[in-house]
N, C-alpha and C. Protein backbone atom coordinates (compact mmCIF):
# COMPACT_ATOMS: atom_id res chain seq x y z
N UNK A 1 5.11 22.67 5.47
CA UNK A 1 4.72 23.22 4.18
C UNK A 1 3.80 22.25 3.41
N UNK A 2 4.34 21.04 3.21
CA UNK A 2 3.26 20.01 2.76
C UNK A 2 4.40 18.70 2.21
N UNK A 3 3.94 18.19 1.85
CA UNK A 3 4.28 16.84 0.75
C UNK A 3 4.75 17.09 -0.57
N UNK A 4 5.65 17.51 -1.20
CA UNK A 4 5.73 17.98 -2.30
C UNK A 4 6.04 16.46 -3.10
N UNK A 5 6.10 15.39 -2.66
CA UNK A 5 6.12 14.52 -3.07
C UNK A 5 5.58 13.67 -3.77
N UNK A 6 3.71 13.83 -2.89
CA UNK A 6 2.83 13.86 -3.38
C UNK A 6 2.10 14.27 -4.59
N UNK A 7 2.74 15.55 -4.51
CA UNK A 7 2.05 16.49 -5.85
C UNK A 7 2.69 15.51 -6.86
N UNK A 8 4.00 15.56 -6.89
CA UNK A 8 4.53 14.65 -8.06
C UNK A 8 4.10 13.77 -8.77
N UNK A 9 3.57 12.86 -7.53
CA UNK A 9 2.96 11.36 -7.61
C UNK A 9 1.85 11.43 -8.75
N UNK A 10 0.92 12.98 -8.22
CA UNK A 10 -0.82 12.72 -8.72
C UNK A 10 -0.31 13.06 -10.37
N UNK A 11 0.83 14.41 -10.41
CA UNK A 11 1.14 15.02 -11.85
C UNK A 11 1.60 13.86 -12.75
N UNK A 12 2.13 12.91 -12.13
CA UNK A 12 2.90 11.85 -13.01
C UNK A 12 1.64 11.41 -13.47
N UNK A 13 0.36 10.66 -12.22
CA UNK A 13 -0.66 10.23 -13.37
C UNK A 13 -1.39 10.94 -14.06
N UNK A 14 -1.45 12.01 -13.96
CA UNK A 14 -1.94 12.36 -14.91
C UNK A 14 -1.61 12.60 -16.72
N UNK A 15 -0.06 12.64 -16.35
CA UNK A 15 0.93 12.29 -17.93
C UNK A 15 0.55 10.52 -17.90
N UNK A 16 0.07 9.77 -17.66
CA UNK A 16 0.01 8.69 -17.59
C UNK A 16 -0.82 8.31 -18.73
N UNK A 17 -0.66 7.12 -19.33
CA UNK A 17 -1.82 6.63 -19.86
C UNK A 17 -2.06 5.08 -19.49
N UNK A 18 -2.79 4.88 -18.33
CA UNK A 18 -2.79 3.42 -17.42
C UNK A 18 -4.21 3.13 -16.92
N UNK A 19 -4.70 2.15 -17.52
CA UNK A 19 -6.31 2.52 -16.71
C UNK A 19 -6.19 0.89 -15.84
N UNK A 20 -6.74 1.65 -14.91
CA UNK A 20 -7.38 0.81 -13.83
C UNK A 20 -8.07 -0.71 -14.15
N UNK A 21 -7.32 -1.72 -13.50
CA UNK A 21 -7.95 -2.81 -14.20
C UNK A 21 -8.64 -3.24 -12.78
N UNK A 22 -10.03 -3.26 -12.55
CA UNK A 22 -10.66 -3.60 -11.28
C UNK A 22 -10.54 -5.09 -10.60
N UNK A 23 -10.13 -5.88 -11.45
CA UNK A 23 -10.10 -6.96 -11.03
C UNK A 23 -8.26 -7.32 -10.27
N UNK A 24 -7.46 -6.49 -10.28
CA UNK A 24 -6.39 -6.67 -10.35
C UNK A 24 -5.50 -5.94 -8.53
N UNK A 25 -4.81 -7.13 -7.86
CA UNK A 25 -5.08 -6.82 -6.29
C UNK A 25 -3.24 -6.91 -6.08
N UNK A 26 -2.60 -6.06 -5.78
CA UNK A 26 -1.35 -5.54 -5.77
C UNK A 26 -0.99 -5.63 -4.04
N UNK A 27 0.10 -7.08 -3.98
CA UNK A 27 0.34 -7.42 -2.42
C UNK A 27 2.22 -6.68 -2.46
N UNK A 28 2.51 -5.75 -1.77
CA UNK A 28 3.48 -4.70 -1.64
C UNK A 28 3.65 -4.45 -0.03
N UNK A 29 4.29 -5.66 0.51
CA UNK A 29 4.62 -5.26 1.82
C UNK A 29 6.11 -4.64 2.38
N UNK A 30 6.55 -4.38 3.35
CA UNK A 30 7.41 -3.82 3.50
C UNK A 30 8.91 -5.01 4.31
N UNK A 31 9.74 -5.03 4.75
CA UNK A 31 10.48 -5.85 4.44
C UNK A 31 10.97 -5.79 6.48
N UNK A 32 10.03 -5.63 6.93
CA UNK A 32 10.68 -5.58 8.72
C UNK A 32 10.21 -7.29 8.98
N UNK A 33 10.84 -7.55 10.21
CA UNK A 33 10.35 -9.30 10.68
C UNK A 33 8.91 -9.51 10.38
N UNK A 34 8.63 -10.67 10.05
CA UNK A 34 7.50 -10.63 9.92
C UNK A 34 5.71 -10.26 9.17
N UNK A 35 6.63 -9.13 7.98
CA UNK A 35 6.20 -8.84 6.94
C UNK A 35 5.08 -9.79 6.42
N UNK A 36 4.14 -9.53 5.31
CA UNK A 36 3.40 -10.21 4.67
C UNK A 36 3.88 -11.71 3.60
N UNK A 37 4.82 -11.46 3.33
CA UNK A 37 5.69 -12.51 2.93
C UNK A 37 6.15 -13.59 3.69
N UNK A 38 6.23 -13.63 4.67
CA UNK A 38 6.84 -14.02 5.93
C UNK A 38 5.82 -14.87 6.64
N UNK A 39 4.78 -13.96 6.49
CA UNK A 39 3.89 -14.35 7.50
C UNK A 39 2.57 -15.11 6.91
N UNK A 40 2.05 -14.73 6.08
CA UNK A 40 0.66 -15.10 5.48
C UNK A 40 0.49 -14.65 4.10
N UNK A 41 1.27 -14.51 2.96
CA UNK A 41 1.16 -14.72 1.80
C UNK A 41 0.16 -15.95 0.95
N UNK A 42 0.71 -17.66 1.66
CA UNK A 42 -0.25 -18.01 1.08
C UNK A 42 -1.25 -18.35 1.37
N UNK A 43 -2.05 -18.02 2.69
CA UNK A 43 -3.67 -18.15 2.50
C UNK A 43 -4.05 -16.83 1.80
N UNK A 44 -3.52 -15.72 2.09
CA UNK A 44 -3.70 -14.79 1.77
C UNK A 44 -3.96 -14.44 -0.15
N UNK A 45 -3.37 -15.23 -0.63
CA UNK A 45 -3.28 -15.42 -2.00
C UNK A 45 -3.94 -16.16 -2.40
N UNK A 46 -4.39 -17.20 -2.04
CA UNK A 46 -5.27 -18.18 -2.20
C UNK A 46 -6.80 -17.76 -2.05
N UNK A 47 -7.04 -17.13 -0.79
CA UNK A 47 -8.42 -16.34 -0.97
C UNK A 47 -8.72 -14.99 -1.88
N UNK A 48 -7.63 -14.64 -2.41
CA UNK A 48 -7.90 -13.70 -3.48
C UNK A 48 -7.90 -14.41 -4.85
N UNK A 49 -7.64 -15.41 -4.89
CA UNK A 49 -7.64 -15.90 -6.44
C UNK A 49 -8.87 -16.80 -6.01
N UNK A 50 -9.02 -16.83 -5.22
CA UNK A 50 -10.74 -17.95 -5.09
C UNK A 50 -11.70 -17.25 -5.59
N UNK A 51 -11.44 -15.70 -5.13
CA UNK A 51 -12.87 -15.13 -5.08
C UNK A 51 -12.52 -13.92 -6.37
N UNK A 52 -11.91 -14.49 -7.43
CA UNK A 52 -11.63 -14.07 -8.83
C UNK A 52 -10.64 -13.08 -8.96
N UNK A 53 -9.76 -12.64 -8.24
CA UNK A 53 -8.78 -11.63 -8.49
C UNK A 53 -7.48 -12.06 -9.10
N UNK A 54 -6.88 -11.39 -9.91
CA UNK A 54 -5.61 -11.18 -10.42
C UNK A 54 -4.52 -10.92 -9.29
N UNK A 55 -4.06 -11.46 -8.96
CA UNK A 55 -2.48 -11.30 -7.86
C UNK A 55 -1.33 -11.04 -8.16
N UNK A 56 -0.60 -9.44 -7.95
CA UNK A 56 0.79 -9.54 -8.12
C UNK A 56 1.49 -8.95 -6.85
N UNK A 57 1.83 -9.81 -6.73
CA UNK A 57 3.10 -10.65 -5.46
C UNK A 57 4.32 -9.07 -5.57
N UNK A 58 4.12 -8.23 -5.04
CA UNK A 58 5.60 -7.55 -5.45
C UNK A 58 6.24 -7.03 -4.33
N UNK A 59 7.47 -7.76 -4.33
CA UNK A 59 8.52 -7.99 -2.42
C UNK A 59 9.08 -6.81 -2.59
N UNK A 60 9.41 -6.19 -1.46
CA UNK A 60 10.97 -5.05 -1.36
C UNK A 60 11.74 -5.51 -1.59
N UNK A 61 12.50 -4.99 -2.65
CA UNK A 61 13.86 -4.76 -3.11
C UNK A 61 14.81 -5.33 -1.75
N UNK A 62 14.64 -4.93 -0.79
CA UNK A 62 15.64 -5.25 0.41
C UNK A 62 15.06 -6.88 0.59
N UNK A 63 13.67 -7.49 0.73
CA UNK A 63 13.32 -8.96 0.63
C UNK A 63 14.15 -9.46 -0.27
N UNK A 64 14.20 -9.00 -1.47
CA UNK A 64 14.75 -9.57 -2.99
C UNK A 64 16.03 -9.73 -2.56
N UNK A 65 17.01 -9.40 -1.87
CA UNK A 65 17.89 -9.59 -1.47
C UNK A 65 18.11 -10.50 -0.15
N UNK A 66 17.77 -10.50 0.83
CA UNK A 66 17.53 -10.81 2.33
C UNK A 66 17.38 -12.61 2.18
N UNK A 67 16.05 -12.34 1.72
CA UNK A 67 15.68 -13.62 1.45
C UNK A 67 14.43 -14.55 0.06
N UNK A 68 16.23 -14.52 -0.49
CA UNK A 68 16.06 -15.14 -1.86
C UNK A 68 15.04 -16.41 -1.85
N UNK A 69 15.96 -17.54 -0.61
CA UNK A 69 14.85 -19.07 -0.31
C UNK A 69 13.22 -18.79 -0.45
N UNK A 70 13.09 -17.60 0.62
CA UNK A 70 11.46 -17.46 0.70
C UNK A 70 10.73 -16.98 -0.54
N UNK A 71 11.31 -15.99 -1.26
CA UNK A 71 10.57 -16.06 -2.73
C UNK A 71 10.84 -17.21 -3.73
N UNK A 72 12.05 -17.59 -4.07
CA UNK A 72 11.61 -18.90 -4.49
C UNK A 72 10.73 -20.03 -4.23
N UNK A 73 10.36 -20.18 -3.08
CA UNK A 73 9.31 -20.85 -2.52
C UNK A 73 8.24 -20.36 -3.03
N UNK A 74 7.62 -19.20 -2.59
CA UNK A 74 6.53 -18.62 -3.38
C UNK A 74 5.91 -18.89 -4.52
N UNK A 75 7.45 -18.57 -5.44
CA UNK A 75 7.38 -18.91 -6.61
C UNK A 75 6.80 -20.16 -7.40
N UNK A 76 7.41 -21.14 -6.45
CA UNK A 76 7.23 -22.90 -6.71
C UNK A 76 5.82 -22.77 -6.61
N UNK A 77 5.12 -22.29 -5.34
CA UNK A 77 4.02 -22.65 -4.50
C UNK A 77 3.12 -22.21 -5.75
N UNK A 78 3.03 -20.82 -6.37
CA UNK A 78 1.68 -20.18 -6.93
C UNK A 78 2.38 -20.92 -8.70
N UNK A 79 3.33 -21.34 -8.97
CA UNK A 79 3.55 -21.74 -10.30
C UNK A 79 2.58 -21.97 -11.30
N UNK A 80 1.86 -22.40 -10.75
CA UNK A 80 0.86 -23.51 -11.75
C UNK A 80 -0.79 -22.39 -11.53
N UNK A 81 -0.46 -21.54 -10.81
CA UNK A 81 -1.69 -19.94 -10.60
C UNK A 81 -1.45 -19.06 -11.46
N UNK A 82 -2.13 -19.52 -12.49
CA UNK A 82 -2.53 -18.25 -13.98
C UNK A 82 -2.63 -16.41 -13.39
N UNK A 83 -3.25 -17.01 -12.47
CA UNK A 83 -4.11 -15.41 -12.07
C UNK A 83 -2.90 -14.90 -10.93
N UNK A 84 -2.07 -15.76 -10.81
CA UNK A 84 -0.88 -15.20 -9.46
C UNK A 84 0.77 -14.24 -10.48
N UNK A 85 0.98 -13.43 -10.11
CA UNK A 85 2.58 -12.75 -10.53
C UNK A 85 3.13 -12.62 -9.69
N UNK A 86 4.41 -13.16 -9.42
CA UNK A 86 5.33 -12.71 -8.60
C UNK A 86 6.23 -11.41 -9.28
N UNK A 87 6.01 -10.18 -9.02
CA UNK A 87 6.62 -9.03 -9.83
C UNK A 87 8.56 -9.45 -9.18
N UNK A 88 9.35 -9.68 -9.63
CA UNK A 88 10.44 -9.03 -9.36
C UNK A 88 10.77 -8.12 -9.75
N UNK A 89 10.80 -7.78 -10.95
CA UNK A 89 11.44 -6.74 -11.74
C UNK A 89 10.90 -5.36 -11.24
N UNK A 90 11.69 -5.05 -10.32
CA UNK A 90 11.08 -3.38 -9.36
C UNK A 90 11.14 -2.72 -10.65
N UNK A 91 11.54 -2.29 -11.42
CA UNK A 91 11.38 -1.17 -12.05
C UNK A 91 10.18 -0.76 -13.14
N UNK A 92 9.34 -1.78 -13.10
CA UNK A 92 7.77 -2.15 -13.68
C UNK A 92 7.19 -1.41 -13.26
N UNK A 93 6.38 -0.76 -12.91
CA UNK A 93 6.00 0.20 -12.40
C UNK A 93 4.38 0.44 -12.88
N UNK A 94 3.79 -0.24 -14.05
CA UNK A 94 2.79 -0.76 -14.31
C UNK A 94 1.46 -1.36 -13.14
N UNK A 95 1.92 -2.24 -12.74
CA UNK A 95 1.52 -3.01 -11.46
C UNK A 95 0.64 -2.28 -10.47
N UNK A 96 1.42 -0.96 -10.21
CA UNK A 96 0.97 -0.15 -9.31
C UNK A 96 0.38 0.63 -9.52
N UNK A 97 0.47 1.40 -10.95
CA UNK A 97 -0.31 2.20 -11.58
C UNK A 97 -1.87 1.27 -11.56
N UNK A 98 -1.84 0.09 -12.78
CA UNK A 98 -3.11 -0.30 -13.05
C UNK A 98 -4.13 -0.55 -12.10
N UNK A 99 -3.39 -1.47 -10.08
CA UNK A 99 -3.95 -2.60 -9.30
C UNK A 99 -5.01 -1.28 -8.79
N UNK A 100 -6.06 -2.07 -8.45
CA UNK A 100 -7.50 -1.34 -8.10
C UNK A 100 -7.56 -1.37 -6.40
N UNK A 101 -6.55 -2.49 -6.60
CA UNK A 101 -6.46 -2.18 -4.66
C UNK A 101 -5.02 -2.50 -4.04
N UNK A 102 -4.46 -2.10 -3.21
CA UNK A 102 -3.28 -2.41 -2.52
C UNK A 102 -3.50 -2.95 -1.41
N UNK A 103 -2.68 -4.00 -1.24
CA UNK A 103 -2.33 -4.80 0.16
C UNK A 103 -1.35 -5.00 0.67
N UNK A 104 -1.05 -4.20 1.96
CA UNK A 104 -0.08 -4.05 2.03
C UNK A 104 -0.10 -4.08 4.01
N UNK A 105 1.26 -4.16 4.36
CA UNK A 105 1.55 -4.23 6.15
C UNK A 105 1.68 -2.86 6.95
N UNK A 106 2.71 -2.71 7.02
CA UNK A 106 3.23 -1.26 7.69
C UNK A 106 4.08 -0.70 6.75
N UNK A 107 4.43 -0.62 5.35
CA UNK A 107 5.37 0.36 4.67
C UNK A 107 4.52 1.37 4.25
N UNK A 108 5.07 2.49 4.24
CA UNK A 108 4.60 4.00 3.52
C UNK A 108 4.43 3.95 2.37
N UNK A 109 4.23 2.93 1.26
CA UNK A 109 3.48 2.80 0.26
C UNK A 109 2.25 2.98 0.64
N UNK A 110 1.49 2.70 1.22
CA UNK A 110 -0.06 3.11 2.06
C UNK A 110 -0.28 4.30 1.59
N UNK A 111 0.75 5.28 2.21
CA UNK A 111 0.52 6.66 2.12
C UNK A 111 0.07 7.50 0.63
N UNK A 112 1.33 6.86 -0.17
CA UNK A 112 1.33 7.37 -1.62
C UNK A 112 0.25 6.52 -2.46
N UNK A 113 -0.27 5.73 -1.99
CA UNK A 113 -1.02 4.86 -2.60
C UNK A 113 -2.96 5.77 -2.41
N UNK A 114 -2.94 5.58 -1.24
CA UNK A 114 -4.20 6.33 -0.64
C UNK A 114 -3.97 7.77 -1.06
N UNK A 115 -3.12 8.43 -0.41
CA UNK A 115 -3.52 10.09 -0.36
C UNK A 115 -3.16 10.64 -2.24
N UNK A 116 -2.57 9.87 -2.91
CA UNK A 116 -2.36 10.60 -4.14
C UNK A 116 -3.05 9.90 -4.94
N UNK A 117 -3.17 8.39 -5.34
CA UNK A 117 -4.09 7.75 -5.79
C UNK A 117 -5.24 7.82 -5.62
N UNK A 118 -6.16 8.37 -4.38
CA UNK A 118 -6.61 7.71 -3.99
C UNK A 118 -7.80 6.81 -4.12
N UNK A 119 -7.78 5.72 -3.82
CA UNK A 119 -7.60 3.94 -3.48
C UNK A 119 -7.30 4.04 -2.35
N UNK A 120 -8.43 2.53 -1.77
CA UNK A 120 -8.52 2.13 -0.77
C UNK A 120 -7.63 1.03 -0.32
N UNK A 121 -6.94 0.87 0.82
CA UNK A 121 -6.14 -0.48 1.01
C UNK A 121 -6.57 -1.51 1.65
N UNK A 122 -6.10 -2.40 1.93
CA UNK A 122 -6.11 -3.38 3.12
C UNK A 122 -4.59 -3.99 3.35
N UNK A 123 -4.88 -3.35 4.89
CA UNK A 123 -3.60 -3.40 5.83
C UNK A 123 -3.87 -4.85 6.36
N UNK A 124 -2.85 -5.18 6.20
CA UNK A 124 -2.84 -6.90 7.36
C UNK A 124 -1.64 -6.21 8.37
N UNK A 125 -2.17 -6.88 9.92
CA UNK A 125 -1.85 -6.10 10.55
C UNK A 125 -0.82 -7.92 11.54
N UNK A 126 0.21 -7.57 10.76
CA UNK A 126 1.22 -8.54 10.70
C UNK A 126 2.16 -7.39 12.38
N UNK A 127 3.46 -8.09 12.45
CA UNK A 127 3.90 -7.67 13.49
C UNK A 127 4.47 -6.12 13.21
N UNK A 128 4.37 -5.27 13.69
CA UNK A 128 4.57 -3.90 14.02
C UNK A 128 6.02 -3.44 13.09
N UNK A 129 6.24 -2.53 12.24
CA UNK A 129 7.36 -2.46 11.33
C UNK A 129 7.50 -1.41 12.95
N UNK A 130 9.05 -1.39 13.83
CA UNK A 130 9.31 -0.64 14.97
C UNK A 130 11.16 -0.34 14.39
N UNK A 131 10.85 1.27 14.19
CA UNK A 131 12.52 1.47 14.20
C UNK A 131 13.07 1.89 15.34
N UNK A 132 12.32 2.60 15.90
CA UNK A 132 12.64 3.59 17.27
C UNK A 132 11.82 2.33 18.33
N UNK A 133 12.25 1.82 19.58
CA UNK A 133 11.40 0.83 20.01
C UNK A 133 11.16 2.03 21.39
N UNK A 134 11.66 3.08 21.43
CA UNK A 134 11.26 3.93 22.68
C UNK A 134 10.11 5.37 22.26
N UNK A 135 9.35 4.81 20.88
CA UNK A 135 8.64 5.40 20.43
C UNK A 135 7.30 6.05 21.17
N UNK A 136 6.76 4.97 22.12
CA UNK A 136 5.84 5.09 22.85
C UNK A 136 6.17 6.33 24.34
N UNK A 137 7.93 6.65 24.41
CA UNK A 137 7.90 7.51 25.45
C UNK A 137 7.58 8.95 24.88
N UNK A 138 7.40 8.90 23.72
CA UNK A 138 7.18 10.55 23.05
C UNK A 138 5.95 10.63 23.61
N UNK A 139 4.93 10.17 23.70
CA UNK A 139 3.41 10.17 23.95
C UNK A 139 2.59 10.73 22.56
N UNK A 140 3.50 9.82 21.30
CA UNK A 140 2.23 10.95 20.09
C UNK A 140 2.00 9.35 19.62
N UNK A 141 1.12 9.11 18.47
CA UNK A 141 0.48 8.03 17.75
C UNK A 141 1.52 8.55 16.49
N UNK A 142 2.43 7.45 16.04
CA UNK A 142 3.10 7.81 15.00
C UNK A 142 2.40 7.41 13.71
N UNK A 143 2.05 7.97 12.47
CA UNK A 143 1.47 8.28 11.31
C UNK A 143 0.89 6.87 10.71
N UNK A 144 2.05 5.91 11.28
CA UNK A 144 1.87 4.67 10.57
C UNK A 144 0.40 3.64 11.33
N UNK A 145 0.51 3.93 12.59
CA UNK A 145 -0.81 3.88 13.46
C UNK A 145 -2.17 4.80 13.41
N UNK A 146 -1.87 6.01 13.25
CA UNK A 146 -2.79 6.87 13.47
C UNK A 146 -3.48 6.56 11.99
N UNK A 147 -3.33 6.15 10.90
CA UNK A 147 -4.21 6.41 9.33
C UNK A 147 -4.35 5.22 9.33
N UNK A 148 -4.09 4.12 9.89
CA UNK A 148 -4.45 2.77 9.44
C UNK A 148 -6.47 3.08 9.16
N UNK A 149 -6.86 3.30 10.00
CA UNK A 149 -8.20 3.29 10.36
C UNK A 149 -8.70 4.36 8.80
N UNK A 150 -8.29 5.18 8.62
CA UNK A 150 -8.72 5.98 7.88
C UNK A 150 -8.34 5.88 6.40
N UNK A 151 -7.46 4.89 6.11
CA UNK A 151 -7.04 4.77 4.61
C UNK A 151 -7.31 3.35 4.07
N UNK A 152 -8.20 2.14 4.55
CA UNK A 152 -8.93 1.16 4.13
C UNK A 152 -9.30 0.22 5.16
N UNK A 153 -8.84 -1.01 4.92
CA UNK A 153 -9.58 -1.92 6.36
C UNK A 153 -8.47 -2.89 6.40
N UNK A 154 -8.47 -3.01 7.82
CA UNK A 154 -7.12 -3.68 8.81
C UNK A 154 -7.95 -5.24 9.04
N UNK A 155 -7.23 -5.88 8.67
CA UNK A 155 -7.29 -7.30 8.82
C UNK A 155 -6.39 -8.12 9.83
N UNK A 156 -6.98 -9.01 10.73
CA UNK A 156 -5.79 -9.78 11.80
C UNK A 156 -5.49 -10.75 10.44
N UNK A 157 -4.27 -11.48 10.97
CA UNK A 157 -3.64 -11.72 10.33
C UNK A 157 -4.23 -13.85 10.37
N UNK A 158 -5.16 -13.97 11.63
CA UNK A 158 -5.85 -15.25 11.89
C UNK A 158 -7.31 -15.24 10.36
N UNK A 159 -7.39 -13.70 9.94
CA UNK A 159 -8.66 -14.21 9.21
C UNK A 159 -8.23 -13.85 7.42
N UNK A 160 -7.12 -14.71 7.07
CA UNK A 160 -6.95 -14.32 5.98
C UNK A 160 -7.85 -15.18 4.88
N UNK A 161 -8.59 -16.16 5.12
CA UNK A 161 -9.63 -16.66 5.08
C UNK A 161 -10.78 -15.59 4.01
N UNK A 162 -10.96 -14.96 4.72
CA UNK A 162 -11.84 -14.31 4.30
C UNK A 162 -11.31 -12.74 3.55
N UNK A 163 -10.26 -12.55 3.10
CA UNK A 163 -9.65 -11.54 2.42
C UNK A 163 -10.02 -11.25 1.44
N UNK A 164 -10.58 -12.13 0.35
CA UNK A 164 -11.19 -12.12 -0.72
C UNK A 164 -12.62 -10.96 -0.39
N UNK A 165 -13.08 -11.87 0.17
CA UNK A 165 -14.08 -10.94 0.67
C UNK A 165 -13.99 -9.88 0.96
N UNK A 166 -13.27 -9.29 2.23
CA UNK A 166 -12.89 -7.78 2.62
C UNK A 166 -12.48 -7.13 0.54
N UNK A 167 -11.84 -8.06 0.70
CA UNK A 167 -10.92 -7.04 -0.88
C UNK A 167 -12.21 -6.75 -2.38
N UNK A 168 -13.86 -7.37 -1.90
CA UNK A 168 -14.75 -7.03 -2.96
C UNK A 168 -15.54 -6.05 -2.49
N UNK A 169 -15.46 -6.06 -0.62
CA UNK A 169 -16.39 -5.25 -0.01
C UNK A 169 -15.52 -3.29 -0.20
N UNK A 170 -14.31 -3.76 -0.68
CA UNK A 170 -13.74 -2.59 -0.36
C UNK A 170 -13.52 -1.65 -1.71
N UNK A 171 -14.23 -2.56 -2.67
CA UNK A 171 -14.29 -2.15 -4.46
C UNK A 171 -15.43 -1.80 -4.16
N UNK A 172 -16.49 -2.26 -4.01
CA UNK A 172 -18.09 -2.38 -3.91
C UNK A 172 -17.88 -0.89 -3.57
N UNK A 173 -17.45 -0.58 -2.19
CA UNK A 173 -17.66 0.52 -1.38
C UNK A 173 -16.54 1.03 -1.63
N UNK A 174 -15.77 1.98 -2.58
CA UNK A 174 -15.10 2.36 -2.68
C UNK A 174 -15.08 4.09 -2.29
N UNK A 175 -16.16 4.59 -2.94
CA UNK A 175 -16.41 6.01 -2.57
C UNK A 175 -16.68 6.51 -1.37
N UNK A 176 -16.63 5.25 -0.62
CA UNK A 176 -17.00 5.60 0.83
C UNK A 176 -15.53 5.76 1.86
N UNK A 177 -14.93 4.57 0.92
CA UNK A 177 -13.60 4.80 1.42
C UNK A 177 -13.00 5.92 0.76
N UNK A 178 -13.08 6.55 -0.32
CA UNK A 178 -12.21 7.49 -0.74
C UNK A 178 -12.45 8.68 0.45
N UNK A 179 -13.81 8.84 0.40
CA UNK A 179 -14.13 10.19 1.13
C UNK A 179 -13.47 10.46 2.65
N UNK A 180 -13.36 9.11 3.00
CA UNK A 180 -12.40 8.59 4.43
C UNK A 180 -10.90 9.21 3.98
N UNK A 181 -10.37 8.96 3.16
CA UNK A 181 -9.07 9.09 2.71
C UNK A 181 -9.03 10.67 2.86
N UNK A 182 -9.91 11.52 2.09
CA UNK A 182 -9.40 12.68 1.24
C UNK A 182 -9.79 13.61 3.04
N UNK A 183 -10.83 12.87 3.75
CA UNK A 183 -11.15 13.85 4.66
C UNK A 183 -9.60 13.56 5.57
N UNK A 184 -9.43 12.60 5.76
CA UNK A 184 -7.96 12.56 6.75
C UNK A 184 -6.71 12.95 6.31
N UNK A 185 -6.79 12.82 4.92
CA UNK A 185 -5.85 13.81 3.77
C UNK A 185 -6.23 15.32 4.02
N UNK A 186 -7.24 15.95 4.25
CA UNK A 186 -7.24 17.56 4.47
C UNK A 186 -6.70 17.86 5.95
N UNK A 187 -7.10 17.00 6.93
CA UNK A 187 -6.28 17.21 8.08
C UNK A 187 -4.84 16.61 8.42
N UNK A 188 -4.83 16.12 7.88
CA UNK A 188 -3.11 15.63 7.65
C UNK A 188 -1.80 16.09 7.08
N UNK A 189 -2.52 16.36 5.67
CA UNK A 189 -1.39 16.80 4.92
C UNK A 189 -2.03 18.49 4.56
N UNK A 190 -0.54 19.04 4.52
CA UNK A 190 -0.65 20.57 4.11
C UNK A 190 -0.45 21.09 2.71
N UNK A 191 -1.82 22.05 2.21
CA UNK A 191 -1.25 22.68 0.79
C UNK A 191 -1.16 21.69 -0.12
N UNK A 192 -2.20 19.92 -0.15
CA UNK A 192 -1.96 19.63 -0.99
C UNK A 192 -2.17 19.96 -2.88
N UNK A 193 -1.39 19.19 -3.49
CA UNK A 193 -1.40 19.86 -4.63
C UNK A 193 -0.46 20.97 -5.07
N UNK A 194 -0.43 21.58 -3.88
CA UNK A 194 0.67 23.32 -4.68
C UNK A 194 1.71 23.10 -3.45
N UNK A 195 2.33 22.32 -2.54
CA UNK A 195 3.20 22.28 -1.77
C UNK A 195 4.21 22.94 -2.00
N UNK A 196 4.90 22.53 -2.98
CA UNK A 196 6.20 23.26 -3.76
C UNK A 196 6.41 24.71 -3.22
N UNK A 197 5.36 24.98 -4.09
CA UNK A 197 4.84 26.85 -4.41
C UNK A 197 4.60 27.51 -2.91
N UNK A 198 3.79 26.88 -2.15
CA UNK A 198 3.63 27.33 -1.07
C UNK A 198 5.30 27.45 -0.01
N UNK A 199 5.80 26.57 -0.31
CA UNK A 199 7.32 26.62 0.42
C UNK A 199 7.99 27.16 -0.07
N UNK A 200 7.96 27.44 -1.26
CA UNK A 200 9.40 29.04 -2.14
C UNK A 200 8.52 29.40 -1.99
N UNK A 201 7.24 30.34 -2.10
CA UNK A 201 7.50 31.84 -1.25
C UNK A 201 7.42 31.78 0.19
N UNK A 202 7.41 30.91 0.71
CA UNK A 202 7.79 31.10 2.29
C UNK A 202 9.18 31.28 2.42
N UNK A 203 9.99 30.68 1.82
CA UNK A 203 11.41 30.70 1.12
C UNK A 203 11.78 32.10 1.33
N UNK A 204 11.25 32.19 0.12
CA UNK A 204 11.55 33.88 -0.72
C UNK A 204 11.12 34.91 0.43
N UNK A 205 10.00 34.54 1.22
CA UNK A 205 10.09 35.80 2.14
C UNK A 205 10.64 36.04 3.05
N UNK A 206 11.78 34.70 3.42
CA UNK A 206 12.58 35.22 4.51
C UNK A 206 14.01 35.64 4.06
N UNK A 207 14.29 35.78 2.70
CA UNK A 207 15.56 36.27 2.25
C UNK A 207 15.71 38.15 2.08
């Protein structure tokens, strides 16, 4: 039927009153081994505040728990970085509204970020978030593989170096990426926008 989830997402901003601050780069990874936290946070942070961006640091709720040591570290590390936030406080919700770009690993924030926002990301392509590890005997490309390509630009995780960069080329060129988004959004997702509606009367016509 579709995403009715989605619809939510776009209706909320639009009751919104949050504008886009372009300079402002939102790191939201997901919490499997190896995650962005884990792995390359600080070059990764470091080349975004070189090349003038605002940084907010914001872990999963399940990190915030897991492993307390490694964000305190963080913490210590960017202390004295004006332009760095470590968000804890999940229920802020600001952050995500305002950031002009998301960076993020393998969590389905991607999804809601690109197809309802849409905004372009950059995926760092850290070790594989795998729940099912016999995934590959289905023979399909599961969702989290198949849109990487189509919802911003995938970075190895050796060139965080140059992230800053990818993250101005991907403002610069933004409309180019949207149009990437919305075209893999029409073949992807169903009925966006009226999902709901479209599933009660499919509902309603089989009663």
């Amino acid at each position: 039927m579709g995403y009715p989830y989605l619809d939510d997402i776009v209706q909320q901003q639009k009751s919104e009153d949050c504008s886009i601050k372009s300079d402002a780069v939102l790191i939201a990874p997901s919490w499997h081994e190896g995650n962005i936290f884990e792995s390359c946070i600080v070059p990764l942070a470091h080349s975004l505040l070189m090349s003038g961006f605002r940084v907010i640091a914001r872990p999963h709720d399940e990190l915030l728990k897991r492993q307390q040591k490694l964000i305190s570290d963080i913490s210590r590390h960017f202390e004295n970085k004006g332009l760095f936030t470590l968000e804890t406080n999940l229920g802020n919700v600001k952050s995500i509204q305002s950031a002009a770009l998301l960076i993020a690993d393998w969590g389905g924030i991607v999804f809601e970020w690109a197809f309802a926002k849409e905004r372009p990301a950059m995926l760092i392509n850290t070790n594989m978030k795998v729940r099912n590890k016999s995934y590959l005997d289905l023979g399909i490309a599961p969702m989290e593989i198949l849109a990487r390509e189509h919802l911003g630009k995938n970075v190895a995780l050796e060139d965080m170096k140059n992230a800053g960069e990818y993250a101005r080329d991907l403002l610069k060129n933004k409309e180019a990426y949207v149009k990437k988004i919305r075209d893999f959004r029409k073949r992807m997702i169903y009925n966006f926008g009226n999902s709901a509606e479209v599933g009660a009367r499919y509902i309603l016509s089989l009663l």
